[in-house]
Protein backbone atom coordinates (compact mmCIF):
# COMPACT_ATOMS: atom_id res chain seq x y z
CA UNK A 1 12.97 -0.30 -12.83
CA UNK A 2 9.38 0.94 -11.68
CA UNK A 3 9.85 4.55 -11.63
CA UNK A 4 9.98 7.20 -13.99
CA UNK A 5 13.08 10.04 -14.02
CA UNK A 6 10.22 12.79 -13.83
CA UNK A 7 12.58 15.08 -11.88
CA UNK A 8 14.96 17.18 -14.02
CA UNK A 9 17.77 16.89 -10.92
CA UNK A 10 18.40 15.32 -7.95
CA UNK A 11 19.25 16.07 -4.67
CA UNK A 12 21.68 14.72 -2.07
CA UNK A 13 20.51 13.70 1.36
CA UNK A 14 21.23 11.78 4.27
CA UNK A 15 18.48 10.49 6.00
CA UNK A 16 17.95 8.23 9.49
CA UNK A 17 15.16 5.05 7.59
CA UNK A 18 13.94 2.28 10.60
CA UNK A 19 15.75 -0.69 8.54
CA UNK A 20 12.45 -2.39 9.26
CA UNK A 21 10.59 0.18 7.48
CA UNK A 22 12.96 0.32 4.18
CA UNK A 23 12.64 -3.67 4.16
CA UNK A 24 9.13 -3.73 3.72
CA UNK A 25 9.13 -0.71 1.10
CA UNK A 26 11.53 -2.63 -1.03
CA UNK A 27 9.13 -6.02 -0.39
CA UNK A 28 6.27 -3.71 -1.53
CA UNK A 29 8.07 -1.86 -4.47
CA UNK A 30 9.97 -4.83 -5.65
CA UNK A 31 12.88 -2.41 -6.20
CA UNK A 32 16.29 -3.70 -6.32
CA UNK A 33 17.92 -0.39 -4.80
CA UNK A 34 17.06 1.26 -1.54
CA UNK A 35 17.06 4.06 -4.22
CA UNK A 36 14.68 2.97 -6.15
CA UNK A 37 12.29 2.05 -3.28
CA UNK A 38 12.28 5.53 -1.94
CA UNK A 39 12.09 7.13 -4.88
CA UNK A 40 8.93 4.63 -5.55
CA UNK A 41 7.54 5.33 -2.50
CA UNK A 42 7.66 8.67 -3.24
CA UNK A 43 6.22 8.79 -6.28
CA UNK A 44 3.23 6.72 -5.08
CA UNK A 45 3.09 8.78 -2.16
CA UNK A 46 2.49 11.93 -4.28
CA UNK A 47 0.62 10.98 -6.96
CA UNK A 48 -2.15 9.17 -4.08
CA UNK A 49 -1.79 12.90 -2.71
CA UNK A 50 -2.97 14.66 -6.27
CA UNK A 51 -5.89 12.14 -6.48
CA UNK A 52 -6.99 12.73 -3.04
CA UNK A 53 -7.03 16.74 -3.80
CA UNK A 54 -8.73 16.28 -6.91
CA UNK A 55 -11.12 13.66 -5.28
CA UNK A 56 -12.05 16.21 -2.78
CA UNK A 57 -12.13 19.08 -5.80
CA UNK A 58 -14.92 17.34 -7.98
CA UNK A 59 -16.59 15.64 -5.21
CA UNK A 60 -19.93 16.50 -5.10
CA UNK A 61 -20.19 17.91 -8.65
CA UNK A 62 -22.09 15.08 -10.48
CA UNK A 63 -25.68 15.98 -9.84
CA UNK A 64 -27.37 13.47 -12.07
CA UNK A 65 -24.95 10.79 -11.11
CA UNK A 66 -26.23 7.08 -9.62
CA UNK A 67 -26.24 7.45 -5.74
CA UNK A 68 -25.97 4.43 -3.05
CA UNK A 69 -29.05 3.95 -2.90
CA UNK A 70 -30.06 3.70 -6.53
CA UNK A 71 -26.98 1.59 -6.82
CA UNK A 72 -28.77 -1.11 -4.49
CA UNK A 73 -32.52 -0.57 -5.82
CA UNK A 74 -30.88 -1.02 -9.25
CA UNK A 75 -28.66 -4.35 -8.01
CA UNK A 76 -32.47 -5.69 -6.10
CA UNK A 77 -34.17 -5.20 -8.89
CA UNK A 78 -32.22 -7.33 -11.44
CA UNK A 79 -31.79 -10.45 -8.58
CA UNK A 80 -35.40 -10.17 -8.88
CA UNK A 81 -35.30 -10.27 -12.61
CA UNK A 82 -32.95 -12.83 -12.71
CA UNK A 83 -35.49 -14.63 -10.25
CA UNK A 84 -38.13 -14.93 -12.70
């Protein structure tokens, strides 16, 4: 089982899934419960959420780090060392 009881309760629901749409979560989960697919997909779900807010919260705040293009100068230079 894939996910993690981080939730202290649980709640009760009734909800209208495309059966197409819960196949393929289960496929991509590899859960053995419809259960334990959404609650997987869930999961994921947030936690892809939290690291898109923080993404967006320390974007920009590395000054000194290695940009694009010093990536690809950097990369040029050692094919030309490697050249030699």
């Amino acid at each position: 089982m894939e996910y993690k009881m981080l939730y202290s309760g649980s709640m009760k629901t009734t909800i209208d899934i495309p059966e197409k749409m819960l196949a393929e979560a289960i496929r991509h989960t590899g859960a053995k419960t419809k259960k334990e697919a959404i609650v997987t997909a869930v999961e994921k779900y947030n936690r892809l959420r939290r690291l898109a807010v923080l993404n967006a919260r320390i974007r920009g705040s590395f000054k000194d780090f290695m940009t694009q293009d010093d990536l690809k100068i950097m990369r040029e230079d050692a094919k030309w060392e490697g050249m030699k």
